[in-house]
PDB file of N, CA and C in Angstrom:
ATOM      1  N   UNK A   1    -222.357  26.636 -59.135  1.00  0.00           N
ATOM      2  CA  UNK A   1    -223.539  27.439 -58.908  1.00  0.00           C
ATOM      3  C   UNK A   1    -223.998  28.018 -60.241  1.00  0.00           C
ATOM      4  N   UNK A   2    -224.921  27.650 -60.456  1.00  0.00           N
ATOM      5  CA  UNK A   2    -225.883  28.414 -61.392  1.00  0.00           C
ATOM      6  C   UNK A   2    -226.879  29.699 -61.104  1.00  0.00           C
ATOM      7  N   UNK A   3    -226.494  30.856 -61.376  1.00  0.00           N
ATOM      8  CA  UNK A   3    -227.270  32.193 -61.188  1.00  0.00           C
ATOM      9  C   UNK A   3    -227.876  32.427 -62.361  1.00  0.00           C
ATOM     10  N   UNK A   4    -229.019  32.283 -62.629  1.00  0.00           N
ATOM     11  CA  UNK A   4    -230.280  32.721 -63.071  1.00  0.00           C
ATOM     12  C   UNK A   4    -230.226  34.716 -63.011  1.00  0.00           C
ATOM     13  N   UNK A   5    -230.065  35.406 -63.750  1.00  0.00           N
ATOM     14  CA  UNK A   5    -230.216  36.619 -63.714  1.00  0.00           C
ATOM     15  C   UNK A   5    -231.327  37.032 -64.616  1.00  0.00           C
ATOM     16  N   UNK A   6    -232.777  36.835 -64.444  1.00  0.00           N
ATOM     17  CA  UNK A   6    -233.623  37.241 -65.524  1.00  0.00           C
ATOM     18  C   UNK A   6    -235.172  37.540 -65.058  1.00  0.00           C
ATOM     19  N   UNK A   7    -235.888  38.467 -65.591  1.00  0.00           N
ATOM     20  CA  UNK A   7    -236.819  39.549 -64.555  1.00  0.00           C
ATOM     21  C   UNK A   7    -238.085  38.625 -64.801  1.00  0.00           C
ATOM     22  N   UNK A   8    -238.025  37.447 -65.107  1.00  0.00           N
ATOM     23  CA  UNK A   8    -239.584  36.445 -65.289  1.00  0.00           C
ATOM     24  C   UNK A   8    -238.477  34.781 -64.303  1.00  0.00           C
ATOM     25  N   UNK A   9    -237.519  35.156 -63.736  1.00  0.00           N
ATOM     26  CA  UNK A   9    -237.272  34.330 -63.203  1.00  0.00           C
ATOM     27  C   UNK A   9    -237.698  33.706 -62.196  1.00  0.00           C
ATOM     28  N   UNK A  10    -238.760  34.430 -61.289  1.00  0.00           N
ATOM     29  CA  UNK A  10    -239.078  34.059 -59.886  1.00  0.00           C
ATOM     30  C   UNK A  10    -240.979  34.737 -60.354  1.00  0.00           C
ATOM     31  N   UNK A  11    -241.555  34.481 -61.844  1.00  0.00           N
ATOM     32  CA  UNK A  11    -242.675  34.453 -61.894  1.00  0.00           C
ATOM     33  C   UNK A  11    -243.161  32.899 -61.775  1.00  0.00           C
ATOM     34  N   UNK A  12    -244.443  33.411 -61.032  1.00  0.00           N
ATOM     35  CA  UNK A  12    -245.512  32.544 -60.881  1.00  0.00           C
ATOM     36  C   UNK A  12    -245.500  30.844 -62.118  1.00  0.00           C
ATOM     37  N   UNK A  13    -245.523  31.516 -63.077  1.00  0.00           N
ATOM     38  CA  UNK A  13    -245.286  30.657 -64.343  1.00  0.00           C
ATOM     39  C   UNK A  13    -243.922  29.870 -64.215  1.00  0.00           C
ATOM     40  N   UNK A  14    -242.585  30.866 -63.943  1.00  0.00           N
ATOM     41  CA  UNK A  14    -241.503  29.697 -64.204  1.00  0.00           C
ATOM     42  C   UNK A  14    -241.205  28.870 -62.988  1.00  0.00           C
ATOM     43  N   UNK A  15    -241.825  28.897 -62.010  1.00  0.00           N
ATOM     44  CA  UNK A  15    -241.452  28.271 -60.394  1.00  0.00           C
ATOM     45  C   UNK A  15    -241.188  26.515 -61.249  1.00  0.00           C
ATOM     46  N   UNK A  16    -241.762  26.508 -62.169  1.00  0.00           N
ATOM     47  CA  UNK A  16    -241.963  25.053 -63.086  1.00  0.00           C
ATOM     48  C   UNK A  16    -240.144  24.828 -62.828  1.00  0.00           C
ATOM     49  N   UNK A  17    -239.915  25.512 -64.533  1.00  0.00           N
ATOM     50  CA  UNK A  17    -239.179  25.739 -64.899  1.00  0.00           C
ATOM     51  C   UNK A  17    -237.725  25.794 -64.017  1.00  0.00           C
ATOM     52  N   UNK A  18    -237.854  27.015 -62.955  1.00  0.00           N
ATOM     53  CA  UNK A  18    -236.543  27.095 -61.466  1.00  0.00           C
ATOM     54  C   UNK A  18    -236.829  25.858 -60.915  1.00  0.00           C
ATOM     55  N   UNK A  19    -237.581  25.149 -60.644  1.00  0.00           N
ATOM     56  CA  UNK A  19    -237.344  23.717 -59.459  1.00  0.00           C
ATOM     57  C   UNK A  19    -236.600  22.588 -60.658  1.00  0.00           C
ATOM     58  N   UNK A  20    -236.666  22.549 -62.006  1.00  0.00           N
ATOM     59  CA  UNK A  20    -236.443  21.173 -62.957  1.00  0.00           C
ATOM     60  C   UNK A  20    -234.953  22.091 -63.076  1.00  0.00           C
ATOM     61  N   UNK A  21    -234.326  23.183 -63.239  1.00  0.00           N
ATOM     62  CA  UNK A  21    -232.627  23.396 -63.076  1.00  0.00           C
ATOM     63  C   UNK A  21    -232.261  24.018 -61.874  1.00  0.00           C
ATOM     64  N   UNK A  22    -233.142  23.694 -60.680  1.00  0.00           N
ATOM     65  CA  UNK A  22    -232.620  23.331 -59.328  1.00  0.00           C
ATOM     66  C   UNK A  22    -231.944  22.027 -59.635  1.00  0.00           C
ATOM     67  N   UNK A  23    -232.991  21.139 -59.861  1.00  0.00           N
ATOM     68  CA  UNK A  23    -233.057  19.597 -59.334  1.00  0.00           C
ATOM     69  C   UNK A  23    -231.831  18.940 -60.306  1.00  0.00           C
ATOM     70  N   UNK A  24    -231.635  19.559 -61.753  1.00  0.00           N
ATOM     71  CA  UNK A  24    -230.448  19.431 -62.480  1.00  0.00           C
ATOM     72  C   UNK A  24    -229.170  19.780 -62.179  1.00  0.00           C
ATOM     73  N   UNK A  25    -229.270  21.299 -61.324  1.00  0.00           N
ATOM     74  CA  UNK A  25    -228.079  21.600 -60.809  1.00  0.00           C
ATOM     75  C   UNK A  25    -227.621  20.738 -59.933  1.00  0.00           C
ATOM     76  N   UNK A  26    -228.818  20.142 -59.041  1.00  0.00           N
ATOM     77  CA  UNK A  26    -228.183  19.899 -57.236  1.00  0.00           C
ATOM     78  C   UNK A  26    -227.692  18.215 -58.079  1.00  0.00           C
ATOM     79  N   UNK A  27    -227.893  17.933 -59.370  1.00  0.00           N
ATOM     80  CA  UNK A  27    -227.126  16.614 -59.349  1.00  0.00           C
ATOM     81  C   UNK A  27    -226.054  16.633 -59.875  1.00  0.00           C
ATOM     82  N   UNK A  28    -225.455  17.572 -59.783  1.00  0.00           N
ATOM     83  CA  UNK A  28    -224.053  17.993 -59.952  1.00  0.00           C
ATOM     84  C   UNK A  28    -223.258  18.890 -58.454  1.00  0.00           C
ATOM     85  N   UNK A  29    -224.231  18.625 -57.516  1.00  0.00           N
ATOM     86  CA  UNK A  29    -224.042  19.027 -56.015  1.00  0.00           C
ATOM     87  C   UNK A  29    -223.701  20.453 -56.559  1.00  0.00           C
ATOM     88  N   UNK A  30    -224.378  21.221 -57.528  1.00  0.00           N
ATOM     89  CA  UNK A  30    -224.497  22.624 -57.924  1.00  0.00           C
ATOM     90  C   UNK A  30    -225.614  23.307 -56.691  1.00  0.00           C
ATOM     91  N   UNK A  31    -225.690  24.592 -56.830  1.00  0.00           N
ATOM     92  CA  UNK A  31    -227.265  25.556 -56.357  1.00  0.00           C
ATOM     93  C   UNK A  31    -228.103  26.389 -57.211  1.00  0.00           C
ATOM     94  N   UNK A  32    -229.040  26.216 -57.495  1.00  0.00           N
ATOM     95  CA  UNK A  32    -229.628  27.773 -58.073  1.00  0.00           C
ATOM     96  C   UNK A  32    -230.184  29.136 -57.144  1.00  0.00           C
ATOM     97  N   UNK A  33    -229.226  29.829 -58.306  1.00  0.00           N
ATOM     98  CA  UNK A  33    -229.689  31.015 -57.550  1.00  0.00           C
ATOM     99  C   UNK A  33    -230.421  32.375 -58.493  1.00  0.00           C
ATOM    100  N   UNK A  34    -231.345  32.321 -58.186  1.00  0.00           N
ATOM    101  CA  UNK A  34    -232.850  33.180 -58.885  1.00  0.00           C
ATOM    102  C   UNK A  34    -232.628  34.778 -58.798  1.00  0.00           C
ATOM    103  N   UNK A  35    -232.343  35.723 -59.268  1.00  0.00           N
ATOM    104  CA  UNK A  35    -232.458  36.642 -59.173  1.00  0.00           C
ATOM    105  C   UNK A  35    -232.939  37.658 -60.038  1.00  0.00           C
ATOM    106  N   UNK A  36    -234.464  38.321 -59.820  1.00  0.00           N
ATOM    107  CA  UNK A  36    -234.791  38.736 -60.966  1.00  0.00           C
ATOM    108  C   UNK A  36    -234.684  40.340 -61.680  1.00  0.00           C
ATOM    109  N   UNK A  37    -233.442  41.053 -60.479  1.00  0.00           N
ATOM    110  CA  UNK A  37    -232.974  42.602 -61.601  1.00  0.00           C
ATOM    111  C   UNK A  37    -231.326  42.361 -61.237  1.00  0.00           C
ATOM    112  N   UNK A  38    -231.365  42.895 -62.045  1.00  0.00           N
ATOM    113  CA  UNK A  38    -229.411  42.890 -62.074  1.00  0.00           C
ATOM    114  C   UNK A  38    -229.153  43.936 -60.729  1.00  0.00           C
ATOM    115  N   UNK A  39    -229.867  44.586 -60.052  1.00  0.00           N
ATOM    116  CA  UNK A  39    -229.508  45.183 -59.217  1.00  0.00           C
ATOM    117  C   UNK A  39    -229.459  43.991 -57.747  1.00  0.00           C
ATOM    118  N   UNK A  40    -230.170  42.808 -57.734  1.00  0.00           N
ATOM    119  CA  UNK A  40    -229.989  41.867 -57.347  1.00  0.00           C
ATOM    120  C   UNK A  40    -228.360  41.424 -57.701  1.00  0.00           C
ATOM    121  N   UNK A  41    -228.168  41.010 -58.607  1.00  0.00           N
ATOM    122  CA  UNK A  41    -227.250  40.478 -59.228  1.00  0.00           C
ATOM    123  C   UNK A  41    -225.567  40.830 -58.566  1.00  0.00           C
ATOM    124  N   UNK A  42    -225.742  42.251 -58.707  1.00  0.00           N
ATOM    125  CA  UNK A  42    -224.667  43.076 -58.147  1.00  0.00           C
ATOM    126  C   UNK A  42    -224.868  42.643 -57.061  1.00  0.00           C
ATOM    127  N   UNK A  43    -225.692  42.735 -56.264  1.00  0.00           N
ATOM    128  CA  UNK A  43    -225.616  42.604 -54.414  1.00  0.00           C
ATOM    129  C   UNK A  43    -225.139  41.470 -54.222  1.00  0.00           C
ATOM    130  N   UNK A  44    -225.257  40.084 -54.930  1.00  0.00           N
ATOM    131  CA  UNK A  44    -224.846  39.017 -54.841  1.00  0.00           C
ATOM    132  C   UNK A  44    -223.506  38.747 -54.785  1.00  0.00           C
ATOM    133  N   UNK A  45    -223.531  39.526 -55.810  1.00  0.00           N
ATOM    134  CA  UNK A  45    -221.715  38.863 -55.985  1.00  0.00           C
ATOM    135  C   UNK A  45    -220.582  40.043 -55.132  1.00  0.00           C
ATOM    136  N   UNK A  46    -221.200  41.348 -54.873  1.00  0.00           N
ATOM    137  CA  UNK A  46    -220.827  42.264 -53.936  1.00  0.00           C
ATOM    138  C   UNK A  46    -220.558  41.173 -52.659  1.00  0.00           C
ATOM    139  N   UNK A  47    -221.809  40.284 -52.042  1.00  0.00           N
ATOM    140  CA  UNK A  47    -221.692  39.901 -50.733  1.00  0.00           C
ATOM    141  C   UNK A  47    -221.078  38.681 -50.891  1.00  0.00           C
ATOM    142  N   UNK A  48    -220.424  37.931 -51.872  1.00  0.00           N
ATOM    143  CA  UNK A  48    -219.740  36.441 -52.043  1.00  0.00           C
ATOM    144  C   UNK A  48    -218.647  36.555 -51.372  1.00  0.00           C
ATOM    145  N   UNK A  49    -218.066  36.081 -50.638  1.00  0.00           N
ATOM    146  CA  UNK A  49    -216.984  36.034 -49.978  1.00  0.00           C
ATOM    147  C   UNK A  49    -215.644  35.173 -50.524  1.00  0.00           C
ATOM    148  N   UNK A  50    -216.481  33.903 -51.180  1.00  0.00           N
ATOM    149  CA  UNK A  50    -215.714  33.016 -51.461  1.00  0.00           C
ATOM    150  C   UNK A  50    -215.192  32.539 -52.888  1.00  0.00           C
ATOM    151  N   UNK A  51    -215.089  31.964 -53.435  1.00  0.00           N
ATOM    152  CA  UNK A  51    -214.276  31.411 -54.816  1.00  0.00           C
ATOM    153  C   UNK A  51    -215.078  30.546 -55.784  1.00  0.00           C
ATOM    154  N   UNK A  52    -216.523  30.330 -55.556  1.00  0.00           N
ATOM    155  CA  UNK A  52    -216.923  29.506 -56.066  1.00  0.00           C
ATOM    156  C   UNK A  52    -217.030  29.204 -57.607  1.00  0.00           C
ATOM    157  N   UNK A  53    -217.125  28.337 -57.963  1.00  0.00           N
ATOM    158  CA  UNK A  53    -217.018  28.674 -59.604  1.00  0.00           C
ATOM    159  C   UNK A  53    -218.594  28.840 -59.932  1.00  0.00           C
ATOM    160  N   UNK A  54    -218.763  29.321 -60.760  1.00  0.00           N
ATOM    161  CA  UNK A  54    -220.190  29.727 -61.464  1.00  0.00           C
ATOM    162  C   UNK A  54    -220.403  29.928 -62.755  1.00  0.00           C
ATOM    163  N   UNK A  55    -221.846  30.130 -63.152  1.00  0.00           N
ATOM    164  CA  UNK A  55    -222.096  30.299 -64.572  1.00  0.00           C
ATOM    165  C   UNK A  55    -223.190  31.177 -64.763  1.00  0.00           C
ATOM    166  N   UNK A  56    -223.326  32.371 -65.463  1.00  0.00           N
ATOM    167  CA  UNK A  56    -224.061  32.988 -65.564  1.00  0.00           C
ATOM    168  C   UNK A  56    -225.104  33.066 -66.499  1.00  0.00           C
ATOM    169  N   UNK A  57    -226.485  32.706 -65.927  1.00  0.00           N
ATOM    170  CA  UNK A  57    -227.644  32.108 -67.122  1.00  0.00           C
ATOM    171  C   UNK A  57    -228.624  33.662 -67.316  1.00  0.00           C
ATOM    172  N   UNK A  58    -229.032  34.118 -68.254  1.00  0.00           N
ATOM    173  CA  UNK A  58    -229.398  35.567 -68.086  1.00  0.00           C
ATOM    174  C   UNK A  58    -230.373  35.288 -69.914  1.00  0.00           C
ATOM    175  N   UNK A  59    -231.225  36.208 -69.914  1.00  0.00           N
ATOM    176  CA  UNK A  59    -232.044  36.311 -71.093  1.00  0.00           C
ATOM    177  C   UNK A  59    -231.821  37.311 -71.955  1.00  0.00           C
ATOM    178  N   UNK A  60    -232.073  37.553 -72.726  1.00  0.00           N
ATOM    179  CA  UNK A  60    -231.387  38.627 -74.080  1.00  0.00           C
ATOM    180  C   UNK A  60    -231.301  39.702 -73.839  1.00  0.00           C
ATOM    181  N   UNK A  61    -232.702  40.272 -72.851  1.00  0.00           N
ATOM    182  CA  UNK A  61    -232.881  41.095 -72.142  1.00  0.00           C
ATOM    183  C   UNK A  61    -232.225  42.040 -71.406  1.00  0.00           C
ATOM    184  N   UNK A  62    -231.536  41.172 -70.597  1.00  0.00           N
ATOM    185  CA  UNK A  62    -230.504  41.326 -69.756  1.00  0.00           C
ATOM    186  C   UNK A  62    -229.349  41.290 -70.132  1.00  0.00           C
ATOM    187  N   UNK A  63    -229.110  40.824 -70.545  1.00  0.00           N
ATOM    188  CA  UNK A  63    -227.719  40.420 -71.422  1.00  0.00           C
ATOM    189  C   UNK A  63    -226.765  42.097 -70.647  1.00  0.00           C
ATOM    190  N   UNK A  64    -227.267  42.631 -71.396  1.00  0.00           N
ATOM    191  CA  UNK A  64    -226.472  44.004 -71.425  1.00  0.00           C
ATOM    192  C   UNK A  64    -225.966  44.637 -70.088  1.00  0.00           C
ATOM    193  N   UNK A  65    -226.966  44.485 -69.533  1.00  0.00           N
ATOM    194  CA  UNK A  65    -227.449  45.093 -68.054  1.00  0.00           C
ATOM    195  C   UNK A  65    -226.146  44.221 -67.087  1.00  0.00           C
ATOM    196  N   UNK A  66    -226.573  42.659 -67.182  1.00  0.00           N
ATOM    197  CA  UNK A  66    -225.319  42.254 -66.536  1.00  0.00           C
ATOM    198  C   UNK A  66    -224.028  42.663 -66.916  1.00  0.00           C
ATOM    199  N   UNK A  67    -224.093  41.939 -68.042  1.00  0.00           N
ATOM    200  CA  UNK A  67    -222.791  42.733 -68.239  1.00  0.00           C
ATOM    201  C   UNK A  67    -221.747  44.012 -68.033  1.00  0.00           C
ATOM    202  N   UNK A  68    -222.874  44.688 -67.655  1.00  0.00           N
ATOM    203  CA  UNK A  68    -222.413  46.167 -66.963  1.00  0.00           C
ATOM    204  C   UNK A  68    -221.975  45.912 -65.243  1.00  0.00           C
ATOM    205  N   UNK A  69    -222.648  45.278 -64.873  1.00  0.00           N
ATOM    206  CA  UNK A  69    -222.356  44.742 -63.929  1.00  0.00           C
ATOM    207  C   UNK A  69    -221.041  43.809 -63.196  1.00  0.00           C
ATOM    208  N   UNK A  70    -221.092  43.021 -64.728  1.00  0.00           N
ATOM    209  CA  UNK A  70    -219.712  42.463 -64.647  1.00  0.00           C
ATOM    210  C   UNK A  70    -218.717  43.014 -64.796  1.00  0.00           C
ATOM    211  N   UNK A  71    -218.727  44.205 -65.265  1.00  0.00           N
ATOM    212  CA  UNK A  71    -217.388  44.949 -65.585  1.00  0.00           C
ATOM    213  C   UNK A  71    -216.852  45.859 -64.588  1.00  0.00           C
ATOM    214  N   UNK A  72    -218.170  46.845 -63.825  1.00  0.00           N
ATOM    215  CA  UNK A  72    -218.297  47.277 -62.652  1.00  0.00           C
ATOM    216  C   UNK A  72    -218.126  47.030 -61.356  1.00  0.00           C
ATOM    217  N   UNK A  73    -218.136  45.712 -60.907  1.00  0.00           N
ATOM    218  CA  UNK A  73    -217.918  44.991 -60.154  1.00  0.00           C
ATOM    219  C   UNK A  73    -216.563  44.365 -59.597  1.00  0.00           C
ATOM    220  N   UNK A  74    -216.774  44.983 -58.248  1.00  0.00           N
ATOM    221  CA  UNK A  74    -215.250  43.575 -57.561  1.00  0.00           C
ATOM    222  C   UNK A  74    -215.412  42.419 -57.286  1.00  0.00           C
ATOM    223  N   UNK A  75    -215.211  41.489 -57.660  1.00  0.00           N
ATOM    224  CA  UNK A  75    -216.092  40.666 -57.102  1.00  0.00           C
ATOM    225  C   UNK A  75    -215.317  38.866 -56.982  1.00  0.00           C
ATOM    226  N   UNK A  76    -215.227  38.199 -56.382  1.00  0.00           N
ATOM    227  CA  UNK A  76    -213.892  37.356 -56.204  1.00  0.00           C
ATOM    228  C   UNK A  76    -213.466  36.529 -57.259  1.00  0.00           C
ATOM    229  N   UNK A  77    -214.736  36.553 -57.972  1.00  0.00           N
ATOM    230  CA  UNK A  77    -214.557  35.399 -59.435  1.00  0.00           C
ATOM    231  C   UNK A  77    -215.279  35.181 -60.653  1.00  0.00           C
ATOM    232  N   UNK A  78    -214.887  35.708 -61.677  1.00  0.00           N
ATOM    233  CA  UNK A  78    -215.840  36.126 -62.628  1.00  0.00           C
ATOM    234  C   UNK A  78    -216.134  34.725 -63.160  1.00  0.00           C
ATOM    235  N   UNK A  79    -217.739  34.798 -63.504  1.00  0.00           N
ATOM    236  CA  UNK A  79    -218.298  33.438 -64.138  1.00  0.00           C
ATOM    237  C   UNK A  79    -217.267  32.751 -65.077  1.00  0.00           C
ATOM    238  N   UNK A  80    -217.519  31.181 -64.756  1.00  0.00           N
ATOM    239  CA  UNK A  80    -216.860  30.346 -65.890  1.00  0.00           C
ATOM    240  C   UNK A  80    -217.360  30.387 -67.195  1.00  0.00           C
ATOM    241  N   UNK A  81    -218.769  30.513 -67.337  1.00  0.00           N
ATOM    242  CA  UNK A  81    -219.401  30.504 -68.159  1.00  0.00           C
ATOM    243  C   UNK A  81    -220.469  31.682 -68.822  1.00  0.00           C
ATOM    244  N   UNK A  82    -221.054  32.264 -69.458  1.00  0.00           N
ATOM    245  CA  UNK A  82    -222.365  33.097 -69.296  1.00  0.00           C
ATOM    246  C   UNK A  82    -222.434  32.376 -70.839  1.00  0.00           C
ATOM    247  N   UNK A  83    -224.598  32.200 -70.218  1.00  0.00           N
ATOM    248  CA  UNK A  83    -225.381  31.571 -71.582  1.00  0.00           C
ATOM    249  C   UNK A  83    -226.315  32.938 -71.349  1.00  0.00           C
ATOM    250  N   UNK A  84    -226.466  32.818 -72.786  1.00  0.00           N
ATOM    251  CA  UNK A  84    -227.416  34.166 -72.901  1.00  0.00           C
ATOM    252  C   UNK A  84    -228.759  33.313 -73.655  1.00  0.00           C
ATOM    253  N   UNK A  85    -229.615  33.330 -73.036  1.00  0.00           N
ATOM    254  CA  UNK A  85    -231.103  32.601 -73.676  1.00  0.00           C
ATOM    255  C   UNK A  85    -231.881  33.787 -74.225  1.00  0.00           C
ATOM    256  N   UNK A  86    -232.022  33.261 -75.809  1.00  0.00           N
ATOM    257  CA  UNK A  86    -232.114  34.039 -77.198  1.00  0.00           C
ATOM    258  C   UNK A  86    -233.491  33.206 -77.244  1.00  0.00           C
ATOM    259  N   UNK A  87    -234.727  33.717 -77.868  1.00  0.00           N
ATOM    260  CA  UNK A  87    -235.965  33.845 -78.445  1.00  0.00           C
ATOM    261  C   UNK A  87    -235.654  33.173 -80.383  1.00  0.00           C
ATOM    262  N   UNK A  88    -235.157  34.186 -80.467  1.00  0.00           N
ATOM    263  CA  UNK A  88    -235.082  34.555 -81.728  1.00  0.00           C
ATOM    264  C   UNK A  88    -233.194  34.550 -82.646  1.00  0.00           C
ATOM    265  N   UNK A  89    -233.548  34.371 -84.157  1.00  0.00           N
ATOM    266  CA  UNK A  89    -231.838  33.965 -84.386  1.00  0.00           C
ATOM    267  C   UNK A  89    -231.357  35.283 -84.342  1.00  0.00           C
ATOM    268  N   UNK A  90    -231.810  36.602 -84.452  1.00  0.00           N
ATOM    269  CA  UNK A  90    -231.399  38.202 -84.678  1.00  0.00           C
ATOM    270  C   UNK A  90    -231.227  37.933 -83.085  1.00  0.00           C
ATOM    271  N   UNK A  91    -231.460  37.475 -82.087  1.00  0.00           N
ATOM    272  CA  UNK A  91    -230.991  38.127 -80.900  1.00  0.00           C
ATOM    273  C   UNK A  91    -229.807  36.922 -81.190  1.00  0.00           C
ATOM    274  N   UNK A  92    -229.824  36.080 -81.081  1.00  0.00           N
ATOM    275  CA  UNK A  92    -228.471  35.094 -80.979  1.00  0.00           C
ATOM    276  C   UNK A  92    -227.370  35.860 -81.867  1.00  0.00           C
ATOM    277  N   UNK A  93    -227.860  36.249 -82.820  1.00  0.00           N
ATOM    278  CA  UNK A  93    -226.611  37.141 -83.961  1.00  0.00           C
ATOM    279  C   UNK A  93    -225.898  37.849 -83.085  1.00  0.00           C
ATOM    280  N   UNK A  94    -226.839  39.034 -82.431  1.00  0.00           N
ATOM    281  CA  UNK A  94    -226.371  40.153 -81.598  1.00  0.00           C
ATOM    282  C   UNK A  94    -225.409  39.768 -80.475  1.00  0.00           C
ATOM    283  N   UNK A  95    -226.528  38.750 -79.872  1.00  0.00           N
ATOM    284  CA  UNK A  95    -225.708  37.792 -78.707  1.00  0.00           C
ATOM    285  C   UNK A  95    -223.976  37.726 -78.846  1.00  0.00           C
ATOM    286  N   UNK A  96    -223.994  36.936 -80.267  1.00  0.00           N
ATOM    287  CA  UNK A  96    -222.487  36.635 -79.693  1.00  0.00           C
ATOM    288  C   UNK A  96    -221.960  37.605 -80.527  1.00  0.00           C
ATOM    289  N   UNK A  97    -222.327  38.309 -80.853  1.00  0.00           N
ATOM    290  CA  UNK A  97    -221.369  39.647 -81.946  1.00  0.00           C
ATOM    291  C   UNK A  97    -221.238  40.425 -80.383  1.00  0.00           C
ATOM    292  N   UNK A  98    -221.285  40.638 -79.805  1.00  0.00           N
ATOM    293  CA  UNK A  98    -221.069  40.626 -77.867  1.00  0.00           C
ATOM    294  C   UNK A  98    -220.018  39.758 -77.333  1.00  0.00           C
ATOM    295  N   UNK A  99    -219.501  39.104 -77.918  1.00  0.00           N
ATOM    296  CA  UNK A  99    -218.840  37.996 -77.261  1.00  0.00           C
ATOM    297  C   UNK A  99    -217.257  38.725 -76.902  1.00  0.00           C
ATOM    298  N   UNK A 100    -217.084  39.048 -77.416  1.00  0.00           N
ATOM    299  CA  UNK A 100    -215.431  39.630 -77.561  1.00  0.00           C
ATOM    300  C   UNK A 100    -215.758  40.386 -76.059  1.00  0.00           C
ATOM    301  N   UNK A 101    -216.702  41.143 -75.171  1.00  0.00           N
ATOM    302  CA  UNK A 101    -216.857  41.720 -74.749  1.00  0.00           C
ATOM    303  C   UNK A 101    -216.433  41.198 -73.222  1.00  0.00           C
ATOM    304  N   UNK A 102    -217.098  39.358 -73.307  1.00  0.00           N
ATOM    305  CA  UNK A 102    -216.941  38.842 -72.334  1.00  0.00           C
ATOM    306  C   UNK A 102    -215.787  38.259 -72.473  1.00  0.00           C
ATOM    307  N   UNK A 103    -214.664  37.814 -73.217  1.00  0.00           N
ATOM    308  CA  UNK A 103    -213.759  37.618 -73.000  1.00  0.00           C
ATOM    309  C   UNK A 103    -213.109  37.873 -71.699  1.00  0.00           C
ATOM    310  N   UNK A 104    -212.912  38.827 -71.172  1.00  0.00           N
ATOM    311  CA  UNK A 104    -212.208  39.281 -70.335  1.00  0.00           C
ATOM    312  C   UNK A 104    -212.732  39.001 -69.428  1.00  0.00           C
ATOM    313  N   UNK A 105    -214.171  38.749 -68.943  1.00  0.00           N
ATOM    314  CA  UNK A 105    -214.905  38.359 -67.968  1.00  0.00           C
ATOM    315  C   UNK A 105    -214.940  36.931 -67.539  1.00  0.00           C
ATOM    316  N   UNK A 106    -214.495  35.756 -68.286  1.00  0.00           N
ATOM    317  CA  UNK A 106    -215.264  34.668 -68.505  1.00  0.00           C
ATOM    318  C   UNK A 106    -213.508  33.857 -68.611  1.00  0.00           C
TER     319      UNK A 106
END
């Protein structure tokens, strides 16, 4: 499963964008799942019941916000993965100068 955590995720503009890494996920018999505030985010993985493996796709933006989330959270299985989608190389710097953070998460 691929979770999308990002607040232009379910705009008008990216519906493009969410159906072409639907259609990428589901050929890996993956799902996407769109959620556009981390207060979403939390409820999600609050209501997961099960073990699934996942990856957490989120924008620079957010970055932080989840992450608070991830740490805060009970939740049955922390992402295999988190990509943080960077604009710019000063946010990618920041990005993974963050990284040590997710260690423990990931």
């Amino acid at each position: 499963t691929l979770v999308w955590c990002c607040g232009r995720c379910i705009d008008p503009a990216s519906v493009e964008e969410a159906a072409r890494l639907a259609e990428l996920v589901g050929k890996s018999n993956g799902a996407l799942v769109c959620v556009n505030r981390v207060e979403q985010l939390e409820k999600k993985l609050k209501n997961n019941k099960g073990c699934t493996p996942w990856i957490l796709m989120t924008s620079f933006q957010d970055m932080i916000p989840c992450m608070t989330v991830l740490e805060g959270t009970h939740f049955s299985g922390p992402p295999l993965k988190i990509v943080v989608l960077c604009q710019y190389p000063r946010q990618a710097t920041k990005a993974m100068s963050n990284r040590e953070l997710w260690q423990p998460l990931c």
